[in-house]
PDB file of N, CA and C in Angstrom:
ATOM      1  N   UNK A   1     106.249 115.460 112.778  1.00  0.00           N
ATOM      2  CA  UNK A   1     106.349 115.154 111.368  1.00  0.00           C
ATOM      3  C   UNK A   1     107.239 113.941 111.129  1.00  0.00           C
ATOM      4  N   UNK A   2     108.620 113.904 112.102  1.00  0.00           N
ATOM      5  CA  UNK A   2     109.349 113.095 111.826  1.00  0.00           C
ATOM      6  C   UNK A   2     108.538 111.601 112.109  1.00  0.00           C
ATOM      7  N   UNK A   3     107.975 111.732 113.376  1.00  0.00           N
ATOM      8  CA  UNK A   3     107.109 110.655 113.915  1.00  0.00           C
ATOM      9  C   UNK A   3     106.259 109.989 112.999  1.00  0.00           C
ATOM     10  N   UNK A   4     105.590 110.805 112.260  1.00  0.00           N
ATOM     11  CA  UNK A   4     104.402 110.258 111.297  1.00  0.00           C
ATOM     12  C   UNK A   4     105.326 109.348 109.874  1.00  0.00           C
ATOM     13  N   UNK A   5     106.652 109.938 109.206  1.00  0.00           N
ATOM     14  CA  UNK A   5     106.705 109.365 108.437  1.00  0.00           C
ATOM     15  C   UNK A   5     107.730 108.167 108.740  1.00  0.00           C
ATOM     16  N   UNK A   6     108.002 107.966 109.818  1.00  0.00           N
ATOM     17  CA  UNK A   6     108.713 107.062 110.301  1.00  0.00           C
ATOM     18  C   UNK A   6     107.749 106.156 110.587  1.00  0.00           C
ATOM     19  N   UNK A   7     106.132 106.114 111.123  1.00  0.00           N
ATOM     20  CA  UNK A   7     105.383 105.235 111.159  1.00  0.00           C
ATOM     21  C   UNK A   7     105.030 104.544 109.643  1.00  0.00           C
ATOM     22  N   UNK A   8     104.937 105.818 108.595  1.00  0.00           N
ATOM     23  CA  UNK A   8     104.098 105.173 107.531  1.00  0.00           C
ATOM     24  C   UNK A   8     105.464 104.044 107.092  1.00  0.00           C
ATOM     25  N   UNK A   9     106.662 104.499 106.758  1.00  0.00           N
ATOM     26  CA  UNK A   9     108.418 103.892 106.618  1.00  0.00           C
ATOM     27  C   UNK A   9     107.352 102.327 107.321  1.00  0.00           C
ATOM     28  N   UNK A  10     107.679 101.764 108.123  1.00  0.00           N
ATOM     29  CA  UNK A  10     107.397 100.942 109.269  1.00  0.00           C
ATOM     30  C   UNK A  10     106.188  99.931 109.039  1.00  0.00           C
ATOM     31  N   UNK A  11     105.103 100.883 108.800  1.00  0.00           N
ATOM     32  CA  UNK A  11     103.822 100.200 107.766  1.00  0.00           C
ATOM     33  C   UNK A  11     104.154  99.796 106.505  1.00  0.00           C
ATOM     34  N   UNK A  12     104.746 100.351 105.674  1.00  0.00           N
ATOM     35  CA  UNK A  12     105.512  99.624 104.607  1.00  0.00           C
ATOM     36  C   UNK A  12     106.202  98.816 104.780  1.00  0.00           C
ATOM     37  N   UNK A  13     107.327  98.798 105.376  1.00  0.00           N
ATOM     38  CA  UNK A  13     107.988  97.949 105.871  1.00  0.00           C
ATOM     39  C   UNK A  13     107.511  96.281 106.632  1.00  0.00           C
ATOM     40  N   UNK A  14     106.315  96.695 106.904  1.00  0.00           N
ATOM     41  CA  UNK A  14     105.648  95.589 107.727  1.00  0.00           C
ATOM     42  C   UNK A  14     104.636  94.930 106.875  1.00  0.00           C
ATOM     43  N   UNK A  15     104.370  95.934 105.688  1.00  0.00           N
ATOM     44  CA  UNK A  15     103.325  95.312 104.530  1.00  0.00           C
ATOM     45  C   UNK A  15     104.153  94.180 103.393  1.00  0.00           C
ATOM     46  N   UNK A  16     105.464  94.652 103.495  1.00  0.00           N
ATOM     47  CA  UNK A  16     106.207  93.999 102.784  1.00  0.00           C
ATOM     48  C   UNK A  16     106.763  92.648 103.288  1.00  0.00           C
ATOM     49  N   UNK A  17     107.325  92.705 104.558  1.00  0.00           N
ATOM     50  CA  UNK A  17     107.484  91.716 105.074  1.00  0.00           C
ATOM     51  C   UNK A  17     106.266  90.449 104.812  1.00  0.00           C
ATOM     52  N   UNK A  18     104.928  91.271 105.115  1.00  0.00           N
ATOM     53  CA  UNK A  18     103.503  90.207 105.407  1.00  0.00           C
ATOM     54  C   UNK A  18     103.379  89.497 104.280  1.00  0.00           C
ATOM     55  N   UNK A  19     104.113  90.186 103.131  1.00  0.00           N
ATOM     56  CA  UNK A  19     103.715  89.780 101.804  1.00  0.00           C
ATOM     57  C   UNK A  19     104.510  88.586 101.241  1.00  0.00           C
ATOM     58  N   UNK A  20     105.720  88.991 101.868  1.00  0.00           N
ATOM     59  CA  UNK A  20     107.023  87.490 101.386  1.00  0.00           C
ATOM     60  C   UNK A  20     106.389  86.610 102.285  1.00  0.00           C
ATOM     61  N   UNK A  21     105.816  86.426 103.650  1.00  0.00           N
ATOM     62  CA  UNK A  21     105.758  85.648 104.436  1.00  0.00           C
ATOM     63  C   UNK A  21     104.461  84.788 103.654  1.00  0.00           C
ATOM     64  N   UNK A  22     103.738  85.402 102.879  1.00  0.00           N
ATOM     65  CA  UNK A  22     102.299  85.167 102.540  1.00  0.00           C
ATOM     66  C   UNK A  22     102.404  84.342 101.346  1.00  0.00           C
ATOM     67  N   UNK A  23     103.528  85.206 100.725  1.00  0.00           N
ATOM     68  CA  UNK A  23     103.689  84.645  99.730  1.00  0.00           C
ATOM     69  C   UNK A  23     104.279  82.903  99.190  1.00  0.00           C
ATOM     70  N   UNK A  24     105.366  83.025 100.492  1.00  0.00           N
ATOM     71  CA  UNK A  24     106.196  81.316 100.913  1.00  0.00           C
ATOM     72  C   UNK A  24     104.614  80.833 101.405  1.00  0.00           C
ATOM     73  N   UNK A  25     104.457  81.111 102.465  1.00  0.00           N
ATOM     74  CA  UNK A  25     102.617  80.186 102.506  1.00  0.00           C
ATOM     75  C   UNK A  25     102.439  79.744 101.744  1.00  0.00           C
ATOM     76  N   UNK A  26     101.565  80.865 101.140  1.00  0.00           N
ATOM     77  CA  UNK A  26     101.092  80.524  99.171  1.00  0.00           C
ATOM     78  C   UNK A  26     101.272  79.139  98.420  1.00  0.00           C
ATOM     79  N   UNK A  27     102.989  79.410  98.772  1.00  0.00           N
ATOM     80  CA  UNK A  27     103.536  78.336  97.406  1.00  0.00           C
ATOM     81  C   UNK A  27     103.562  77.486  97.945  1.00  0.00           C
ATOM     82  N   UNK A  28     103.606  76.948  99.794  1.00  0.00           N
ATOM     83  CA  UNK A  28     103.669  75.648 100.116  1.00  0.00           C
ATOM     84  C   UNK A  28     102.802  74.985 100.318  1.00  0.00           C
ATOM     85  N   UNK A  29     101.492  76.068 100.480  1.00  0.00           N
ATOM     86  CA  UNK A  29     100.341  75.528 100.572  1.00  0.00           C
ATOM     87  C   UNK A  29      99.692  75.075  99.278  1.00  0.00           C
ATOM     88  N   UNK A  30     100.360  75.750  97.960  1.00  0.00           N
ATOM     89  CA  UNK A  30     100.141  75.528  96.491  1.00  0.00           C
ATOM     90  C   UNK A  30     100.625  74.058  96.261  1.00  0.00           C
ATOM     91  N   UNK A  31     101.641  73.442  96.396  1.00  0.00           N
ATOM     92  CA  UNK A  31     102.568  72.457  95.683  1.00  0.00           C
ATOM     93  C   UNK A  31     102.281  71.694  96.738  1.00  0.00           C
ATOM     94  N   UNK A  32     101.816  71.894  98.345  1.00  0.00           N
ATOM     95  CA  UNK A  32     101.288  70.113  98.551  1.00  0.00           C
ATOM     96  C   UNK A  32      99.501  70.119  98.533  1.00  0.00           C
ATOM     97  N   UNK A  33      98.589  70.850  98.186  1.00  0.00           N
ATOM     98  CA  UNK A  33      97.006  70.991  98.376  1.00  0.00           C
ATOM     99  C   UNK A  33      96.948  70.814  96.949  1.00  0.00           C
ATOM    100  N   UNK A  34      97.129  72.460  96.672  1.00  0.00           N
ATOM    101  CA  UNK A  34      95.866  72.968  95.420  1.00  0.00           C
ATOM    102  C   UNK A  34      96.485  72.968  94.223  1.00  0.00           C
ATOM    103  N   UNK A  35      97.286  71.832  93.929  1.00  0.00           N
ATOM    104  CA  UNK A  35      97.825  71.740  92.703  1.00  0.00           C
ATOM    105  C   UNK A  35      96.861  72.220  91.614  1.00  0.00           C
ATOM    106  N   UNK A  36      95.709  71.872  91.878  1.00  0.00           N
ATOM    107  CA  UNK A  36      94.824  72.247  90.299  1.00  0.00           C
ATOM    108  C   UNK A  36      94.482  73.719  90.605  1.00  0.00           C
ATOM    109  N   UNK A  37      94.403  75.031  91.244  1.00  0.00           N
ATOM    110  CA  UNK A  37      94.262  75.963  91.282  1.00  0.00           C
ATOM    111  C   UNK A  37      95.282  76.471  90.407  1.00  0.00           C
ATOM    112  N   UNK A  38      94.063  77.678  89.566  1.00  0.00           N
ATOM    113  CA  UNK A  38      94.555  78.478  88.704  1.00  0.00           C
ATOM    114  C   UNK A  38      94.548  79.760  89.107  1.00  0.00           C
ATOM    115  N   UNK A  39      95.484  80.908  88.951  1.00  0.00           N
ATOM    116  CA  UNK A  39      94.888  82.580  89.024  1.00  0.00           C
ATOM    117  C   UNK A  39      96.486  83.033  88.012  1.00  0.00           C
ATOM    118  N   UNK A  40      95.357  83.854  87.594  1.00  0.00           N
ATOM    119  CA  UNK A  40      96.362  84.531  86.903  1.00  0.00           C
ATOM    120  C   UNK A  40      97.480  83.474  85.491  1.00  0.00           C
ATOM    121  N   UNK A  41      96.798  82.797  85.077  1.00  0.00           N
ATOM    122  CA  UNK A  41      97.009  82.015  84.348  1.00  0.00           C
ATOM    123  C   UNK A  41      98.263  81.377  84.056  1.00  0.00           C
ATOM    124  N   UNK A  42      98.299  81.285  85.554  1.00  0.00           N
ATOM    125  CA  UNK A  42      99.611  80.221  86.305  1.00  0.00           C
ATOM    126  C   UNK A  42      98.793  78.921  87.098  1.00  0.00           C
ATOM    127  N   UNK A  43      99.407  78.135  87.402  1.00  0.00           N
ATOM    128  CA  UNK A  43      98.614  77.105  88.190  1.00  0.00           C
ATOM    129  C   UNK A  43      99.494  76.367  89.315  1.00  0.00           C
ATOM    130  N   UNK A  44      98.515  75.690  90.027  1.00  0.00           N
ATOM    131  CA  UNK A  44      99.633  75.522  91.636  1.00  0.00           C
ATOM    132  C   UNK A  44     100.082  76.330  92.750  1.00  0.00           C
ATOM    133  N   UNK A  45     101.403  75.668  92.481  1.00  0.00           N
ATOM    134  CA  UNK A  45     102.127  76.500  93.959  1.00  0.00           C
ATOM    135  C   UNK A  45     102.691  77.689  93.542  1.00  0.00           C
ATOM    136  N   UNK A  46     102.607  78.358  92.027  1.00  0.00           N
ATOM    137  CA  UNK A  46     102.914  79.864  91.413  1.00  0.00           C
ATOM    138  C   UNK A  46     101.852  80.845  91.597  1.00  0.00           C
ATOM    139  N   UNK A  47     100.425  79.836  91.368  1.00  0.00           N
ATOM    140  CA  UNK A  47      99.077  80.650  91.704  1.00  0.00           C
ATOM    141  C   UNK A  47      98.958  81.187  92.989  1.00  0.00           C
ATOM    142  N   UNK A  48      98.936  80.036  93.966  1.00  0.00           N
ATOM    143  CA  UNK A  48      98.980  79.692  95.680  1.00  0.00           C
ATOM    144  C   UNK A  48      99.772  81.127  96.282  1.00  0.00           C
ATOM    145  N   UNK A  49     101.075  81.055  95.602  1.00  0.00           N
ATOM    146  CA  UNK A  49     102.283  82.172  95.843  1.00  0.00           C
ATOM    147  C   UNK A  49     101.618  83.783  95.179  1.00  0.00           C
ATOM    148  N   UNK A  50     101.191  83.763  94.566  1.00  0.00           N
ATOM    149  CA  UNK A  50     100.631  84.960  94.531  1.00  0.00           C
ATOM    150  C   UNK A  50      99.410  85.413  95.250  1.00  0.00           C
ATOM    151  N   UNK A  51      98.109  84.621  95.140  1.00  0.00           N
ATOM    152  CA  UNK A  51      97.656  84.881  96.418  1.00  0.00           C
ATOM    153  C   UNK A  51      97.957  85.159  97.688  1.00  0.00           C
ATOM    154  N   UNK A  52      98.554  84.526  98.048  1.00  0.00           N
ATOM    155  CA  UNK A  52      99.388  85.083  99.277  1.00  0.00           C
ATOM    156  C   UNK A  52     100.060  86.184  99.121  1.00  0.00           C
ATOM    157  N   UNK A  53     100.799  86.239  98.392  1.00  0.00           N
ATOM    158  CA  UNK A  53     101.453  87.697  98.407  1.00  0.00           C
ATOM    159  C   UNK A  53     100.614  88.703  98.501  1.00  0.00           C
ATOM    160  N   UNK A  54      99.614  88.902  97.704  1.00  0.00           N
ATOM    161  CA  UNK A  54      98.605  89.868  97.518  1.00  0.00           C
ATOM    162  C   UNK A  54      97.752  89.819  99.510  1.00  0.00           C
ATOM    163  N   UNK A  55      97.258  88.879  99.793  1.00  0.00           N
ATOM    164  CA  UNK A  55      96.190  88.956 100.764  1.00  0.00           C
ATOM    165  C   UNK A  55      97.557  88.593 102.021  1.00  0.00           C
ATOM    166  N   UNK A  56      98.776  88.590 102.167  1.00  0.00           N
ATOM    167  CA  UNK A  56      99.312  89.029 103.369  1.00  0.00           C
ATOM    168  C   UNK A  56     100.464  90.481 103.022  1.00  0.00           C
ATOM    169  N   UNK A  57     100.325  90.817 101.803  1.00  0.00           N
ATOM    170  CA  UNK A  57     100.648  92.285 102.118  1.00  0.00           C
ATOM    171  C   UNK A  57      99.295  93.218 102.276  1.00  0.00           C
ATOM    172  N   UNK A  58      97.844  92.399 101.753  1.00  0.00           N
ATOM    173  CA  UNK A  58      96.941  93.995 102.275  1.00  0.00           C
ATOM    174  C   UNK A  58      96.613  93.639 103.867  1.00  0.00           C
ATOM    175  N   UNK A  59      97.526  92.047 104.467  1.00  0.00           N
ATOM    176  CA  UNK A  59      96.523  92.104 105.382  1.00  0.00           C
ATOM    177  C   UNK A  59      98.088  93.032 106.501  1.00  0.00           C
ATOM    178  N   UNK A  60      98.755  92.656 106.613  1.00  0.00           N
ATOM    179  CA  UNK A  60     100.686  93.618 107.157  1.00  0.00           C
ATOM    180  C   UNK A  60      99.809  95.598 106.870  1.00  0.00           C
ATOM    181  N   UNK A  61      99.912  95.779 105.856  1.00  0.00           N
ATOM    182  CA  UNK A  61      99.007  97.278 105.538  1.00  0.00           C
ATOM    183  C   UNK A  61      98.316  97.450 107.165  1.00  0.00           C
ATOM    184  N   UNK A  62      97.213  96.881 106.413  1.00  0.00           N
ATOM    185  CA  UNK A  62      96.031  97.043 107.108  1.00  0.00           C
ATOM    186  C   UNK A  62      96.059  96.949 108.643  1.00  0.00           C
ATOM    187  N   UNK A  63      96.487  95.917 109.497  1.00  0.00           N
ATOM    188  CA  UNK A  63      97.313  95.782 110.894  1.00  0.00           C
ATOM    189  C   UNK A  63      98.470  96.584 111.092  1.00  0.00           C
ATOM    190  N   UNK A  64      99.487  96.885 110.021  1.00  0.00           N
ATOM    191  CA  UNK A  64     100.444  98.189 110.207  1.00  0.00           C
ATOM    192  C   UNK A  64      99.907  99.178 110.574  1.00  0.00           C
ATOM    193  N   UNK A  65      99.055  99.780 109.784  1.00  0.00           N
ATOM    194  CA  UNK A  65      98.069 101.043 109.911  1.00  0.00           C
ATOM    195  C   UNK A  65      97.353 101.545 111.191  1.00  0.00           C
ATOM    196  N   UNK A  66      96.735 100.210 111.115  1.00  0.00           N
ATOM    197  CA  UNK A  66      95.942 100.209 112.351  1.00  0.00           C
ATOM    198  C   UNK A  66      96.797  99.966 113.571  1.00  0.00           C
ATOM    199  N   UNK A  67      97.813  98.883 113.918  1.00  0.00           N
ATOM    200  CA  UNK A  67      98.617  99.535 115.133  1.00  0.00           C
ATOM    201  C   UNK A  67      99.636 100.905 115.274  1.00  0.00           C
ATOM    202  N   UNK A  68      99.840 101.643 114.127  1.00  0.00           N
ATOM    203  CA  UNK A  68     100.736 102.011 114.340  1.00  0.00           C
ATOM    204  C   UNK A  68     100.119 103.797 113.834  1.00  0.00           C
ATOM    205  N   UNK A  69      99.634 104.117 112.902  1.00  0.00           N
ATOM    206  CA  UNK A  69      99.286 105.049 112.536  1.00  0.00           C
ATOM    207  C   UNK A  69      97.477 105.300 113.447  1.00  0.00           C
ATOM    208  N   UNK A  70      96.972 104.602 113.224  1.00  0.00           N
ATOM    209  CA  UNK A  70      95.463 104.839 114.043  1.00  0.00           C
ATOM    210  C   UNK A  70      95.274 104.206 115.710  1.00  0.00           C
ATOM    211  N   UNK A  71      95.899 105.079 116.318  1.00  0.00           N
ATOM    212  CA  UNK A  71      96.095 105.146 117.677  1.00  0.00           C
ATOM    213  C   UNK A  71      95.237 106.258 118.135  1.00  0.00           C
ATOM    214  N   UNK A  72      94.615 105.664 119.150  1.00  0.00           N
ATOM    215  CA  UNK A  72      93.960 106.646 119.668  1.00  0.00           C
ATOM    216  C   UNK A  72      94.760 107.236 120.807  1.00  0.00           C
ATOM    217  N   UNK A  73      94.566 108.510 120.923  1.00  0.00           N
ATOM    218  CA  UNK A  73      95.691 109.613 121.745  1.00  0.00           C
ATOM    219  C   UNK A  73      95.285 109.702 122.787  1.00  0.00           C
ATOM    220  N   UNK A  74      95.831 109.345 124.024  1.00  0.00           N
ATOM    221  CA  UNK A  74      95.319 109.350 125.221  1.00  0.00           C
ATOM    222  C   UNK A  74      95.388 111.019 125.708  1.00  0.00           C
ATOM    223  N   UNK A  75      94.517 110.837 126.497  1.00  0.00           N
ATOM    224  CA  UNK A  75      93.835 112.617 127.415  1.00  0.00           C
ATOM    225  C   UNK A  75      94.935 112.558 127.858  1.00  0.00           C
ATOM    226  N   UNK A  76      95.419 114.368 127.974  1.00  0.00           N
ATOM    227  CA  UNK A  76      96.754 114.822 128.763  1.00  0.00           C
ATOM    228  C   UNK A  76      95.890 114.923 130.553  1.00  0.00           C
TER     229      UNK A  76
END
């Protein structure tokens, strides 16, 4: 039990991280490229920065999960 919620702890932990990292991307890739990109009715390197945040915390999740919680259990 302890094991399992110390993995999911860890997957969070690793979704969050993916997300600041995604997020600095975002904005640097915002303010020297895609200045004219809009989302969320911000524009630039504020837009850029949220995309990222969003698509490197589901992508930290999703690789958390999968290395760490969906392991396949080796034969005793």
């Amino acid at each position: 039990m302890l094991k399992t919620v110390l993995r999911v702890c860890v997957t969070l932990i690793i979704g969050f991280v993916s997300g600041i990292l995604g997020w600095i991307l975002g904005a640097l890739i915002g303010g020297n490229y895609a200045e004219q990109f809009v989302f969320n009715a911000v524009r630039g390197y504020e837009a850029t920065g949220q995309v990222g945040s969003i698509l490197g915390a589901l992508l930290g999740l999703v690789l958390g999960w999968r290395f760490l919680i969906k392991r396949k259990k080796s034969s005793p």
